[in-house]
PDB file of N, CA and C in Angstrom:
ATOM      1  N   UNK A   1       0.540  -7.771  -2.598  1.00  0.00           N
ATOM      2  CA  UNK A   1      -0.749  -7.411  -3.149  1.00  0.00           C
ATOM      3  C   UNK A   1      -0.572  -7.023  -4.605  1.00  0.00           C
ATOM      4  N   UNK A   2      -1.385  -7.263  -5.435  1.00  0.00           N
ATOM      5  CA  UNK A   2      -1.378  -6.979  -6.481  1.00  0.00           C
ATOM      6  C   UNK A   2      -1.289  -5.896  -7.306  1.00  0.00           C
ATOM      7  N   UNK A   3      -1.175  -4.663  -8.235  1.00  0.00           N
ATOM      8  CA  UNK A   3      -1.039  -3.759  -8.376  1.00  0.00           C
ATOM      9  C   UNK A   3      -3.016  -3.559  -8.792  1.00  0.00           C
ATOM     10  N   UNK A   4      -3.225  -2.119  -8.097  1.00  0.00           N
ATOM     11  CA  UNK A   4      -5.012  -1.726  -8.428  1.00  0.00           C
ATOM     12  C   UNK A   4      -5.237  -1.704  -9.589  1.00  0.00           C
ATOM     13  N   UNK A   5      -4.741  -1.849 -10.541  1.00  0.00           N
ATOM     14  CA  UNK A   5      -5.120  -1.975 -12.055  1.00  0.00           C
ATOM     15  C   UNK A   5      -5.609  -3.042 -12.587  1.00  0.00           C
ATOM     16  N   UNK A   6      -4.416  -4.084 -12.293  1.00  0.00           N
ATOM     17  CA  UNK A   6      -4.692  -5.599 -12.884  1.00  0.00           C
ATOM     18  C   UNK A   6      -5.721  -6.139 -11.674  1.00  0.00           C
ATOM     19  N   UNK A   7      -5.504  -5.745 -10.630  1.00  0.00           N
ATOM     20  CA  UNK A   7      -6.906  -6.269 -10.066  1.00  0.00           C
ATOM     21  C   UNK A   7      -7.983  -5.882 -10.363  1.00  0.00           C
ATOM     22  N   UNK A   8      -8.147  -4.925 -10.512  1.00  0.00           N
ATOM     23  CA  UNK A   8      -9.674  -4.687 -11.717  1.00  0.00           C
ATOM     24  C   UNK A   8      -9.376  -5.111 -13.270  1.00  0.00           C
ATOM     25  N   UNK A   9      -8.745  -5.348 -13.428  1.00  0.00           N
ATOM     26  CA  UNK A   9      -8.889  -6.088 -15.076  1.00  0.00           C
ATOM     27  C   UNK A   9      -8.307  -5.203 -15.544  1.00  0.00           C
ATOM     28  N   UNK A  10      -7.714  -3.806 -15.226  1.00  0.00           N
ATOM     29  CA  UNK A  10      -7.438  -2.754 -16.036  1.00  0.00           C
ATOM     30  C   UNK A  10      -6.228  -2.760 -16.385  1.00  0.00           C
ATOM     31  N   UNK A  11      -5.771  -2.141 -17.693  1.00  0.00           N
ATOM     32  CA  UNK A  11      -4.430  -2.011 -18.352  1.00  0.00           C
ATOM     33  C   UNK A  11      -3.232  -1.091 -16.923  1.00  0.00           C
ATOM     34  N   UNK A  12      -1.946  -1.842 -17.025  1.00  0.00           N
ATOM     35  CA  UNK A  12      -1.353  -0.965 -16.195  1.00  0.00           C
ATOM     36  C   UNK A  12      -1.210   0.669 -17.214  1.00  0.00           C
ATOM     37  N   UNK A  13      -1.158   1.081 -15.799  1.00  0.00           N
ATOM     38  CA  UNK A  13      -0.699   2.907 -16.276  1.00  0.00           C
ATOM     39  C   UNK A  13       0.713   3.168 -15.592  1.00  0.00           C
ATOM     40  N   UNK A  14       1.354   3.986 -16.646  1.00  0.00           N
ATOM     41  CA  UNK A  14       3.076   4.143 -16.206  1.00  0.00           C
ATOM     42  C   UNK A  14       2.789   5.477 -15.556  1.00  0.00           C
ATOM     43  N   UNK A  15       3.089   6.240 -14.714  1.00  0.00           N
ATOM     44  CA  UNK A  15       3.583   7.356 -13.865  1.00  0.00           C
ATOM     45  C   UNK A  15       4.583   7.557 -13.517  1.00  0.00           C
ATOM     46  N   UNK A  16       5.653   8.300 -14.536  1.00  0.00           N
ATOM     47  CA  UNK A  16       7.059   8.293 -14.305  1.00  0.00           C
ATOM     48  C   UNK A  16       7.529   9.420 -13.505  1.00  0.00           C
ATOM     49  N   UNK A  17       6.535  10.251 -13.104  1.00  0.00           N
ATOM     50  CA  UNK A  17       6.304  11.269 -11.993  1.00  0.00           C
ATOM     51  C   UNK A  17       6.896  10.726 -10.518  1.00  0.00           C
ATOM     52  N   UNK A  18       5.679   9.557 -10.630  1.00  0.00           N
ATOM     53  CA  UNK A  18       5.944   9.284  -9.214  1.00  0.00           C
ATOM     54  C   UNK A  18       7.258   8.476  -8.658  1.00  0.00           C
ATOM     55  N   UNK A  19       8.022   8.898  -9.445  1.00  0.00           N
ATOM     56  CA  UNK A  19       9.240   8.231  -8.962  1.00  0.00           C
ATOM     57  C   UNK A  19      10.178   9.345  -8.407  1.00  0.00           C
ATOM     58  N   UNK A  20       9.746  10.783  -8.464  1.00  0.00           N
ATOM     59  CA  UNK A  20      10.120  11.859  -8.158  1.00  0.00           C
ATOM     60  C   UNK A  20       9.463  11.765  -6.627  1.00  0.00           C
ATOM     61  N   UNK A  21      10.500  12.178  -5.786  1.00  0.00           N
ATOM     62  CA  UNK A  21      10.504  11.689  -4.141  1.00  0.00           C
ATOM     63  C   UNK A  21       9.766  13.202  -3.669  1.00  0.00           C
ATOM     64  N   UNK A  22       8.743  12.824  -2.909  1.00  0.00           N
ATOM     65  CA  UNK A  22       8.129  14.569  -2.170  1.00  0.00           C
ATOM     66  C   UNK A  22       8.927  14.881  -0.924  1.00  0.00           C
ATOM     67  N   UNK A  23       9.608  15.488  -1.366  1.00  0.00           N
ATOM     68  CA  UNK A  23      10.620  15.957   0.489  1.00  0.00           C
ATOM     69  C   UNK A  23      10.053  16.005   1.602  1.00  0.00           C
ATOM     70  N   UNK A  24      10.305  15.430   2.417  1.00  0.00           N
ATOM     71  CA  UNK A  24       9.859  15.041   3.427  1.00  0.00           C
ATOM     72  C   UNK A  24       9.404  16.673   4.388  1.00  0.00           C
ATOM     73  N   UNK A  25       9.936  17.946   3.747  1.00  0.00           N
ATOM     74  CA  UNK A  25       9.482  19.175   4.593  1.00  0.00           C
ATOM     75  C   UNK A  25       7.900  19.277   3.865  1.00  0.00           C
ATOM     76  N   UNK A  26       7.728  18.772   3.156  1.00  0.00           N
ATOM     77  CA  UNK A  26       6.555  19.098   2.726  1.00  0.00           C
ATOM     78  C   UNK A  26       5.170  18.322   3.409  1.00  0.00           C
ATOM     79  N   UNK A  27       6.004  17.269   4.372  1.00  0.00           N
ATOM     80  CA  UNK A  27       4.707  16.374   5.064  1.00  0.00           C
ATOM     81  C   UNK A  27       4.857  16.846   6.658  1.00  0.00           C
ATOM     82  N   UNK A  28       5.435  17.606   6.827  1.00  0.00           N
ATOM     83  CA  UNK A  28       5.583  18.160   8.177  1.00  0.00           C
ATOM     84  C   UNK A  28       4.987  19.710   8.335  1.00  0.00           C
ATOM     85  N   UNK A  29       4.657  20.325   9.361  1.00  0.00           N
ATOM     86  CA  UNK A  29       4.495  21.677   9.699  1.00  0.00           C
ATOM     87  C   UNK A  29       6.023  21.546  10.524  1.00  0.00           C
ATOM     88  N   UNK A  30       6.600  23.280  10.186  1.00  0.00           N
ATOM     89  CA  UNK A  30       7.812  23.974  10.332  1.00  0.00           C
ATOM     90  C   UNK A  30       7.205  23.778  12.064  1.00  0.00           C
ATOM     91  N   UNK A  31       6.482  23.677  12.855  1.00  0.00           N
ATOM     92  CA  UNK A  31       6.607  23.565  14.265  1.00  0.00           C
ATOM     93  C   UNK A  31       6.138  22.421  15.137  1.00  0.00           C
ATOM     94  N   UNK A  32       5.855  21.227  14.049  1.00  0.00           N
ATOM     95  CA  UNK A  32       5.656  20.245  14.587  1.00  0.00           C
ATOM     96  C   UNK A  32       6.776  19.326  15.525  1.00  0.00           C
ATOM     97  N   UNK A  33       6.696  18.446  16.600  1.00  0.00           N
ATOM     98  CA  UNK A  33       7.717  17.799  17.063  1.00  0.00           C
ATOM     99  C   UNK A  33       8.980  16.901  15.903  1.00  0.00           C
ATOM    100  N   UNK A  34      10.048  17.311  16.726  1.00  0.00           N
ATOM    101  CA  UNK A  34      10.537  16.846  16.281  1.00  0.00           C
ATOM    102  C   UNK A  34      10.925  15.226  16.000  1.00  0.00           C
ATOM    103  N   UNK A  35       9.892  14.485  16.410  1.00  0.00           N
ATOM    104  CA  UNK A  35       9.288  13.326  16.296  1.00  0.00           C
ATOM    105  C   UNK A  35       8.319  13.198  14.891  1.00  0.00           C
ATOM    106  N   UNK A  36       7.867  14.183  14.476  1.00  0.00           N
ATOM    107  CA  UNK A  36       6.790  14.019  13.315  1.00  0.00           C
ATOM    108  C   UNK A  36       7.898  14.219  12.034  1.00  0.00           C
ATOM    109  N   UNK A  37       9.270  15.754  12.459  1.00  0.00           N
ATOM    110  CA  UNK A  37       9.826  15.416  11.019  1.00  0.00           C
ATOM    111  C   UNK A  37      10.823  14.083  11.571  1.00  0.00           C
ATOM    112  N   UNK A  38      11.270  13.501  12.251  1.00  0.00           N
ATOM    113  CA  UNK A  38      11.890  12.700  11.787  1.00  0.00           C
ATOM    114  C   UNK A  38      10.780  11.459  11.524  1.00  0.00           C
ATOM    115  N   UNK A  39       9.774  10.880  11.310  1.00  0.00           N
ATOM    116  CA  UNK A  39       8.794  10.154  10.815  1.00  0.00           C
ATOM    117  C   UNK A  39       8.844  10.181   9.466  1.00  0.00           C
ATOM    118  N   UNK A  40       8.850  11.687   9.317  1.00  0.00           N
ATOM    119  CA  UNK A  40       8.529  12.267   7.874  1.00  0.00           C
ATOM    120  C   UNK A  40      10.042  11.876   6.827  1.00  0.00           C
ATOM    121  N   UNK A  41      10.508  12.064   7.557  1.00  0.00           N
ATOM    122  CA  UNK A  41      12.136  11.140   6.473  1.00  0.00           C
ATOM    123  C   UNK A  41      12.082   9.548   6.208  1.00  0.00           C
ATOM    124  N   UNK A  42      11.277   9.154   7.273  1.00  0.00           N
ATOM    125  CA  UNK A  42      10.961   7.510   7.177  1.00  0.00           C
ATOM    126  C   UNK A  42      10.032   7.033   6.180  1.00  0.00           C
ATOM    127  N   UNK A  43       9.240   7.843   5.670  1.00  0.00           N
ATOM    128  CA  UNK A  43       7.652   7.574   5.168  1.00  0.00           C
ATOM    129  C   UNK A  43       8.673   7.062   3.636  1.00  0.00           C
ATOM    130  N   UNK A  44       7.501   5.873   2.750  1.00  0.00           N
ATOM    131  CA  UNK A  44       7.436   5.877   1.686  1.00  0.00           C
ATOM    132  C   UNK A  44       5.974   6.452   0.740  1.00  0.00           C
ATOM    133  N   UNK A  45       6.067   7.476   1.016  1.00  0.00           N
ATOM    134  CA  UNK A  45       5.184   8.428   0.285  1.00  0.00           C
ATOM    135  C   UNK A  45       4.507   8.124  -1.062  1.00  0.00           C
ATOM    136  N   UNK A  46       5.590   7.875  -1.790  1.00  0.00           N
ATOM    137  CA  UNK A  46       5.411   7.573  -3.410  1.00  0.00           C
ATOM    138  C   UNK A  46       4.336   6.060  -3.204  1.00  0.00           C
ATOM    139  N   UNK A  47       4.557   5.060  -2.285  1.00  0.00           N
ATOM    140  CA  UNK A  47       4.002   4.214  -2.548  1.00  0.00           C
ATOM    141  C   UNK A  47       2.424   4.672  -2.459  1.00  0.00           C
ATOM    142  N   UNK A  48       2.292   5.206  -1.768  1.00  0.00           N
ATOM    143  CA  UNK A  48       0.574   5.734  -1.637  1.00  0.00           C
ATOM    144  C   UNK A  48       0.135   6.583  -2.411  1.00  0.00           C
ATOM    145  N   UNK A  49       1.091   7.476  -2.703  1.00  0.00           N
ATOM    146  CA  UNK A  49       0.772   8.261  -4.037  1.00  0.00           C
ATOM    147  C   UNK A  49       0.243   7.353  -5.211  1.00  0.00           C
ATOM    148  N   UNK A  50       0.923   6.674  -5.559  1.00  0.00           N
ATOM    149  CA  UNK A  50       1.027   5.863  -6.329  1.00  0.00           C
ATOM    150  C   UNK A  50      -0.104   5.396  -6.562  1.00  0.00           C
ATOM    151  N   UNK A  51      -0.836   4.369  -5.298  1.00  0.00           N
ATOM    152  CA  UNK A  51      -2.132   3.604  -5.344  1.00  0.00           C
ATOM    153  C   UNK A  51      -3.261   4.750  -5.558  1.00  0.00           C
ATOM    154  N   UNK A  52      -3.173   6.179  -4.730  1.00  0.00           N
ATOM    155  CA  UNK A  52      -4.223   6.957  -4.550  1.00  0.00           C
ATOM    156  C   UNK A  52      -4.726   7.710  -6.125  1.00  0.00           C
ATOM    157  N   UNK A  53      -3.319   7.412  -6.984  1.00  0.00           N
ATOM    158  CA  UNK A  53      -3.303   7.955  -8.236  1.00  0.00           C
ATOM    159  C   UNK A  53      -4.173   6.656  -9.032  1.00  0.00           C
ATOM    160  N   UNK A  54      -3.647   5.683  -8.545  1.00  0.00           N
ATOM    161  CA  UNK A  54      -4.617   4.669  -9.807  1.00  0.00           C
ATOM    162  C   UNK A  54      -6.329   4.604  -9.126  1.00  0.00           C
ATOM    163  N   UNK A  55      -6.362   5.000  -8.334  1.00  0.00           N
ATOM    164  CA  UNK A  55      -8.124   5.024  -7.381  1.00  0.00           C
ATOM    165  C   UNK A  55      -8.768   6.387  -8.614  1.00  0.00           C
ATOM    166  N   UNK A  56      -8.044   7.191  -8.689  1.00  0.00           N
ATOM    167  CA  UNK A  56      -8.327   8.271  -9.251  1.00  0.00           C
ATOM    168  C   UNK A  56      -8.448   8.061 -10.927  1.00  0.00           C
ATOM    169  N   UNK A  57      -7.786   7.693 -11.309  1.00  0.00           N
ATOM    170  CA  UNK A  57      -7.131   7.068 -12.805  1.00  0.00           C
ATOM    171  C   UNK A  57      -8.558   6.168 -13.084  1.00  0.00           C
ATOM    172  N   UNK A  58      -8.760   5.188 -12.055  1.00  0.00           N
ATOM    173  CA  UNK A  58     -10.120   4.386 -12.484  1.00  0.00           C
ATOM    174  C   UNK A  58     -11.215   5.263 -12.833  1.00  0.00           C
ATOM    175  N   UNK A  59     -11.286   6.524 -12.762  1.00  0.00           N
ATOM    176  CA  UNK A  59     -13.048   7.323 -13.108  1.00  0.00           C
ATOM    177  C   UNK A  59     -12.465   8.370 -14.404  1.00  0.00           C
ATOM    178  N   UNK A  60     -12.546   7.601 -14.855  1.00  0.00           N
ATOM    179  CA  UNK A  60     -12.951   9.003 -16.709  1.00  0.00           C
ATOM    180  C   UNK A  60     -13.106   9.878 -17.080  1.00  0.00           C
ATOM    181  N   UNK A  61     -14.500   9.956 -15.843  1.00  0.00           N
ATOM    182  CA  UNK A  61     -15.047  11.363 -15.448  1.00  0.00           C
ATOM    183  C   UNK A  61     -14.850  12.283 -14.730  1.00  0.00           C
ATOM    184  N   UNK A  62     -13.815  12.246 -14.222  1.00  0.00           N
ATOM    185  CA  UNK A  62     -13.296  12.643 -12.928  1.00  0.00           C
ATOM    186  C   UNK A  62     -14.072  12.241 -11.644  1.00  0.00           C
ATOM    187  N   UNK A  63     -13.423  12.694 -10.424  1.00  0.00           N
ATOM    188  CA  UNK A  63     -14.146  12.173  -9.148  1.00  0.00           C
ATOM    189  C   UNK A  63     -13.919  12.840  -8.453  1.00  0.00           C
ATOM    190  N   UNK A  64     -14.571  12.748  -7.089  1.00  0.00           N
ATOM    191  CA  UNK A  64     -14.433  13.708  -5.767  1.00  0.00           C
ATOM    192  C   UNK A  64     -13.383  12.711  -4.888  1.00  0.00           C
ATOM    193  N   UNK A  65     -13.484  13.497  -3.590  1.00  0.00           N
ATOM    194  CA  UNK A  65     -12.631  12.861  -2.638  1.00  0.00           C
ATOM    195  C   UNK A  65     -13.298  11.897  -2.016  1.00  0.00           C
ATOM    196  N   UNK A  66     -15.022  11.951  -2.405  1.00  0.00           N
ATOM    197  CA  UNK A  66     -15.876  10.548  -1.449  1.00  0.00           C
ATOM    198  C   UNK A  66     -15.494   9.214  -2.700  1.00  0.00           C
ATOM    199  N   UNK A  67     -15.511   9.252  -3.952  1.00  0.00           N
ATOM    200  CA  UNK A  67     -15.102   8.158  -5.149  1.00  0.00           C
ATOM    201  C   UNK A  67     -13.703   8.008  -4.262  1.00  0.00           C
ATOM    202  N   UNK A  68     -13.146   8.033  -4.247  1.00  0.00           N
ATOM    203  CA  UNK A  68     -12.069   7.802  -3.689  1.00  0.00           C
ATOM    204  C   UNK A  68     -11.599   7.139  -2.474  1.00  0.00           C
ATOM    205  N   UNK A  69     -12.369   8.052  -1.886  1.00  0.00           N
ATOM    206  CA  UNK A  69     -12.460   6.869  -0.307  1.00  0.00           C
ATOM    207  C   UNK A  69     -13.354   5.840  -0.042  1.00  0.00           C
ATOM    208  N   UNK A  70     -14.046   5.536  -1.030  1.00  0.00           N
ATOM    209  CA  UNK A  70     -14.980   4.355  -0.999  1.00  0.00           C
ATOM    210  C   UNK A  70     -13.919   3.425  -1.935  1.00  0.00           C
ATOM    211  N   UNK A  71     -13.378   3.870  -3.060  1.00  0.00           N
ATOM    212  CA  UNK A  71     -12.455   2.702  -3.142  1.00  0.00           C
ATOM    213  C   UNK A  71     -11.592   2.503  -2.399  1.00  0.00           C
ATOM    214  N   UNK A  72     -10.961   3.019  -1.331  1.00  0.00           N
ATOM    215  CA  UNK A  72      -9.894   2.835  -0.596  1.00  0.00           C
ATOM    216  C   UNK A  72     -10.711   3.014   0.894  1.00  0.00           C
ATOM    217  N   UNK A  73     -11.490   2.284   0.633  1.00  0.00           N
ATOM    218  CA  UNK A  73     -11.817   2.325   2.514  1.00  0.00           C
ATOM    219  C   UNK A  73     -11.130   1.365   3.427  1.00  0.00           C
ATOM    220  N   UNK A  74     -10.221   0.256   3.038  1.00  0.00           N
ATOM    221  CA  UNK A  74      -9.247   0.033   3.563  1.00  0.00           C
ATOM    222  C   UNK A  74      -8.088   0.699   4.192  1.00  0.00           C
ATOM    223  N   UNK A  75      -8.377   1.716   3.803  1.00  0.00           N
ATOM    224  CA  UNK A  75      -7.002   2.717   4.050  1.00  0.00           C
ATOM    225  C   UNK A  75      -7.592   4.052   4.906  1.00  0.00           C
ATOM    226  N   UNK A  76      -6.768   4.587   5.783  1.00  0.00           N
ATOM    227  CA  UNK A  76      -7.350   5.922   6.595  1.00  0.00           C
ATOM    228  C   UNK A  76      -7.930   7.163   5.701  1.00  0.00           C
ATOM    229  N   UNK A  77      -8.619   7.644   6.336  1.00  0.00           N
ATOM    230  CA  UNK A  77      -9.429   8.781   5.294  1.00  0.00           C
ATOM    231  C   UNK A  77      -7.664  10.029   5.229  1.00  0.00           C
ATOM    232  N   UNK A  78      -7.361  10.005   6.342  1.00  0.00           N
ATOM    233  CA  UNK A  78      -6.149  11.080   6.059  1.00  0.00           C
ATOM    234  C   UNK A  78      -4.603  10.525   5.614  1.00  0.00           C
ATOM    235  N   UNK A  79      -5.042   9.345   5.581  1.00  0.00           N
ATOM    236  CA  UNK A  79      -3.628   8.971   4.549  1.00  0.00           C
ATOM    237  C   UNK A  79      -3.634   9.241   3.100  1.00  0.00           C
ATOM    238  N   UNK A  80      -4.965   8.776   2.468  1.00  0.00           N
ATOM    239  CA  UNK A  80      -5.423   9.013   1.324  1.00  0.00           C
ATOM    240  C   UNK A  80      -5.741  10.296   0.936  1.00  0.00           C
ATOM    241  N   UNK A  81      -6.323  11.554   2.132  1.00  0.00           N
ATOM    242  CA  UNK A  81      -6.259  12.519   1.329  1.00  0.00           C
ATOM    243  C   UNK A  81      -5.065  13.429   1.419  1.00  0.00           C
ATOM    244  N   UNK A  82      -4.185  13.214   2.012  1.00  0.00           N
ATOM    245  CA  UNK A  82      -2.985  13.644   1.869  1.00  0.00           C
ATOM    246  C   UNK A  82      -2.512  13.563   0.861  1.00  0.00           C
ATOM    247  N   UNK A  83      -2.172  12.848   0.131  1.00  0.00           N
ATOM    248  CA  UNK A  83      -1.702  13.046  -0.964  1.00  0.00           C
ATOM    249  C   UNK A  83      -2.257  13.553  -2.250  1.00  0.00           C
ATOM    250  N   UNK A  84      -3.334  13.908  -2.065  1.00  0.00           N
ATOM    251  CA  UNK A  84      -3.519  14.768  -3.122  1.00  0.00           C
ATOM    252  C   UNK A  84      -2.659  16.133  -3.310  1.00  0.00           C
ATOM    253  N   UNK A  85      -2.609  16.687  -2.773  1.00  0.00           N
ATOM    254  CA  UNK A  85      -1.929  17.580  -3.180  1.00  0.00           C
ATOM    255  C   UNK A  85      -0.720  17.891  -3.398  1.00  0.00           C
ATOM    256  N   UNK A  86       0.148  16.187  -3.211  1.00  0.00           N
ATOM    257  CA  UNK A  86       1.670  16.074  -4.023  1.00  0.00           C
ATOM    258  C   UNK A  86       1.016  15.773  -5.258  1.00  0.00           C
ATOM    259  N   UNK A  87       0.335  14.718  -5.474  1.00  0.00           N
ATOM    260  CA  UNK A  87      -0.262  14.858  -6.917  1.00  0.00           C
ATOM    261  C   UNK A  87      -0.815  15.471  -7.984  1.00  0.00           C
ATOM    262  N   UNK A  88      -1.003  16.512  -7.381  1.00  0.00           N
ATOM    263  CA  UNK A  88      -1.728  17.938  -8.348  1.00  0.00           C
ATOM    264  C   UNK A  88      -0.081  18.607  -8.557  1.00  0.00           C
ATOM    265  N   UNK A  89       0.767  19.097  -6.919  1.00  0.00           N
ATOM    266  CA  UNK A  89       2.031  19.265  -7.393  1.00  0.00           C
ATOM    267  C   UNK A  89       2.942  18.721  -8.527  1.00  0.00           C
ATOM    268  N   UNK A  90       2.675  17.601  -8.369  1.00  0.00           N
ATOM    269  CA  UNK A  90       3.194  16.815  -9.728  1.00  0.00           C
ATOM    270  C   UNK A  90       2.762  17.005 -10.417  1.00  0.00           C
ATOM    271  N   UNK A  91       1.626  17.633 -11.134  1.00  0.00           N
ATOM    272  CA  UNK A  91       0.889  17.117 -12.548  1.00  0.00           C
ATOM    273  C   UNK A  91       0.485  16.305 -12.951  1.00  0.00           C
ATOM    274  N   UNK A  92       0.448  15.228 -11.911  1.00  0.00           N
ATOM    275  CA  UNK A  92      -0.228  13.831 -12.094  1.00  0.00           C
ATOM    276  C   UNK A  92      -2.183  14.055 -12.106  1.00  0.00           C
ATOM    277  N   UNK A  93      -2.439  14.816 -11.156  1.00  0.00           N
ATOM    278  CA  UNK A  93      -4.083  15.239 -10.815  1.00  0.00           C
ATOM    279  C   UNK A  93      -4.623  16.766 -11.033  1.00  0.00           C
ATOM    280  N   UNK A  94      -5.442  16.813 -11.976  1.00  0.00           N
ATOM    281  CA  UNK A  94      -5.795  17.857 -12.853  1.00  0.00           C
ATOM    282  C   UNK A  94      -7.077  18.298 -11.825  1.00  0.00           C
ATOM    283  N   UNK A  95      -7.439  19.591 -11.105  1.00  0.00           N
ATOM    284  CA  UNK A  95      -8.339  19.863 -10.576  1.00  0.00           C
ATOM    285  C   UNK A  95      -8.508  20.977 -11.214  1.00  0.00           C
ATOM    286  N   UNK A  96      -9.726  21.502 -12.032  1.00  0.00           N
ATOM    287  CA  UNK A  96     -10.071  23.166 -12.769  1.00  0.00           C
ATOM    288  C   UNK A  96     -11.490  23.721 -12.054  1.00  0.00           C
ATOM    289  N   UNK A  97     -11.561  23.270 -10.753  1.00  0.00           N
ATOM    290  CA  UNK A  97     -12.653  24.274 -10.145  1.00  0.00           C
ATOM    291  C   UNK A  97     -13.601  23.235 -10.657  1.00  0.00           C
ATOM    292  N   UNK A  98     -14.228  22.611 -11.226  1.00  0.00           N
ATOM    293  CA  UNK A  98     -15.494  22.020 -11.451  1.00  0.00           C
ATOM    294  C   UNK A  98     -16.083  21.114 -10.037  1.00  0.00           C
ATOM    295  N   UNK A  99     -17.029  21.308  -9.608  1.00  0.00           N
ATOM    296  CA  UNK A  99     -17.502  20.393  -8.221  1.00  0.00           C
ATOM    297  C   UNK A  99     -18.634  19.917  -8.397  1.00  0.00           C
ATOM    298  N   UNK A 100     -18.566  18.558  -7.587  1.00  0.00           N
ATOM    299  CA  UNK A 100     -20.101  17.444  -7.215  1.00  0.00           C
ATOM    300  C   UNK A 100     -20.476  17.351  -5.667  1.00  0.00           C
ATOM    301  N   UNK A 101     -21.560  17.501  -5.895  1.00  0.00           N
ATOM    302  CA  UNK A 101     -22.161  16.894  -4.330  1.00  0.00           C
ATOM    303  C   UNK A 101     -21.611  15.695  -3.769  1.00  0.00           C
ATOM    304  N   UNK A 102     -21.049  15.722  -2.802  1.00  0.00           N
ATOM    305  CA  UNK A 102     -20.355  14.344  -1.770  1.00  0.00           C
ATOM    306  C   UNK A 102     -21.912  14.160  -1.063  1.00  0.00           C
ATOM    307  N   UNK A 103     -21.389  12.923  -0.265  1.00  0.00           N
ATOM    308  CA  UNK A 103     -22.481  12.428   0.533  1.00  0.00           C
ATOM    309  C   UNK A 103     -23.041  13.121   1.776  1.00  0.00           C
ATOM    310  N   UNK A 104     -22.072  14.510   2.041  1.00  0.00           N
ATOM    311  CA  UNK A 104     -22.492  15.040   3.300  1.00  0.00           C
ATOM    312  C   UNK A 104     -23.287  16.433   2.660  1.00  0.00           C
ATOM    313  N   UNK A 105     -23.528  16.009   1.176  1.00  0.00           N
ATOM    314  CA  UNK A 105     -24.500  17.323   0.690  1.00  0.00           C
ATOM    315  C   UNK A 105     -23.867  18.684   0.343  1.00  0.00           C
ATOM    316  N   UNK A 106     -22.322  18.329   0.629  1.00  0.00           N
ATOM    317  CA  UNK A 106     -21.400  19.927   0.163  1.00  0.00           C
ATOM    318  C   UNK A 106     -20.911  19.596  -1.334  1.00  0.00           C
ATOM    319  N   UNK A 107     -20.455  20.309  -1.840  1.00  0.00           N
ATOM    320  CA  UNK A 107     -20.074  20.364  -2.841  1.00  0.00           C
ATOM    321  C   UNK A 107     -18.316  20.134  -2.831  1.00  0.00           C
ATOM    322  N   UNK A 108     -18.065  19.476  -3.512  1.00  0.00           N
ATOM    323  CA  UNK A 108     -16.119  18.703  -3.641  1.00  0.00           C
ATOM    324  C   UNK A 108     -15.763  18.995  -5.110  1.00  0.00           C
ATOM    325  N   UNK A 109     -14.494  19.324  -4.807  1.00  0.00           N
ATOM    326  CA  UNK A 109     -13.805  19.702  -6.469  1.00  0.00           C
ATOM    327  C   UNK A 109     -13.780  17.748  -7.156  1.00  0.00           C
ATOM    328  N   UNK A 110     -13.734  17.964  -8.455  1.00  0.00           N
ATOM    329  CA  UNK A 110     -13.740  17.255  -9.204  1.00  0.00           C
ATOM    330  C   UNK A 110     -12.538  17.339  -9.774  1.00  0.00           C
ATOM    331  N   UNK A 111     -11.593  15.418  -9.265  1.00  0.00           N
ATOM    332  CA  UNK A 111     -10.063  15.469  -9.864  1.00  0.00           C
ATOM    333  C   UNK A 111     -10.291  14.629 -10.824  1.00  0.00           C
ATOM    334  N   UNK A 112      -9.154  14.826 -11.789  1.00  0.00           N
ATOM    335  CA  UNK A 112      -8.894  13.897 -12.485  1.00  0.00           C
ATOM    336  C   UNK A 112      -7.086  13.567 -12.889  1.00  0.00           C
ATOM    337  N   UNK A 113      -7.277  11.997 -13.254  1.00  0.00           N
ATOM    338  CA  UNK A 113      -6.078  11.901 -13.808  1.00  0.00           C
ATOM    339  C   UNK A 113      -5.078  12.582 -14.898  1.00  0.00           C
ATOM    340  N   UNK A 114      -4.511  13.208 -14.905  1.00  0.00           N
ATOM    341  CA  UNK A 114      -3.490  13.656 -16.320  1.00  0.00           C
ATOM    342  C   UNK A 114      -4.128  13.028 -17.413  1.00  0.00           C
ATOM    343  N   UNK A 115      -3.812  11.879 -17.209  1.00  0.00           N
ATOM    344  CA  UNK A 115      -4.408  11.193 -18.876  1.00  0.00           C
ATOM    345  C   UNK A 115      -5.554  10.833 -18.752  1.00  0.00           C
ATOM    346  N   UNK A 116      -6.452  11.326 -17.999  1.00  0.00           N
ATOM    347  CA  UNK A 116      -8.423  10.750 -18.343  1.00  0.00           C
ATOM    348  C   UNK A 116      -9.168  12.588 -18.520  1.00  0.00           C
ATOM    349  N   UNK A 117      -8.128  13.613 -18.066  1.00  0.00           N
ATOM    350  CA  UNK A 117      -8.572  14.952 -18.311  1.00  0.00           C
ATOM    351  C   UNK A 117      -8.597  15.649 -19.691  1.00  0.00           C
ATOM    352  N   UNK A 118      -9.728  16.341 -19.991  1.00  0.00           N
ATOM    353  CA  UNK A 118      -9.865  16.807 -21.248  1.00  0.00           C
ATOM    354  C   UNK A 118     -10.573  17.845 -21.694  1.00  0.00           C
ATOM    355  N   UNK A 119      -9.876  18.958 -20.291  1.00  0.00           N
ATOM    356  CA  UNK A 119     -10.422  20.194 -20.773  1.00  0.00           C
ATOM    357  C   UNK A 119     -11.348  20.675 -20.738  1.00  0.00           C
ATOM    358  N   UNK A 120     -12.440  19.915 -19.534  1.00  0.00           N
ATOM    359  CA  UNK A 120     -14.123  20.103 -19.301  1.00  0.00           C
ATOM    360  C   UNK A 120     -14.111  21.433 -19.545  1.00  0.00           C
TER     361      UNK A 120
END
């Protein structure tokens, strides 16, 4: 598949972050089976990071978690939002408290990319 950038026409973006591996204790709970952490050593993490970062990267303006899962509705709602929060860990996704109405009428923080953030 193509990389989400050039399939929208868009310039690639480098993320030299995401080449930094999220330890696998961090996708597990300390009492889950021991079937889930050994899963969790198997996962390629970064690759979804990766895509969930350029879904995010596409809005300027920042976006909620519903912009997001409408571009990736191919993909599970909890695969995709999982990783947000290796990505904020990283410094890749800038969240400062600002929120929009989602479609279920609540209010959702507003992320943005490292390089599309500017200090709202």
């Amino acid at each position: 598949m193509n990389d989400l950038f050039e399939s929208m026409g868009l310039p690639k973006a480098d993320f030299p972050e995401l080449n930094l591996p999220t330890p696998a204790y961090k996708l597990v709970r300390n009492d889950d089976p021991s079937t889930s952490h050994a899963a969790a050593e198997q996962l390629d993490v970064s690759r979804m990071e990766k895509k969930v970062l350029q879904a995010i990267n596409m809005f300027p303006d920042g976006c909620i978690s519903d912009d997001v899962l409408d571009r990736m509705s191919h993909i599970r709602y909890s695969t995709v939002t999982a990783r947000y929060k290796q990505l904020k860990e990283k410094g890749l996704v800038i969240v400062d408290g600002t929120k929009r109405k989602g479609k279920s009428g609540r209010q959702q923080l507003v992320m943005w990319s490292k390089e599309n953030y500017n200090g709202q």
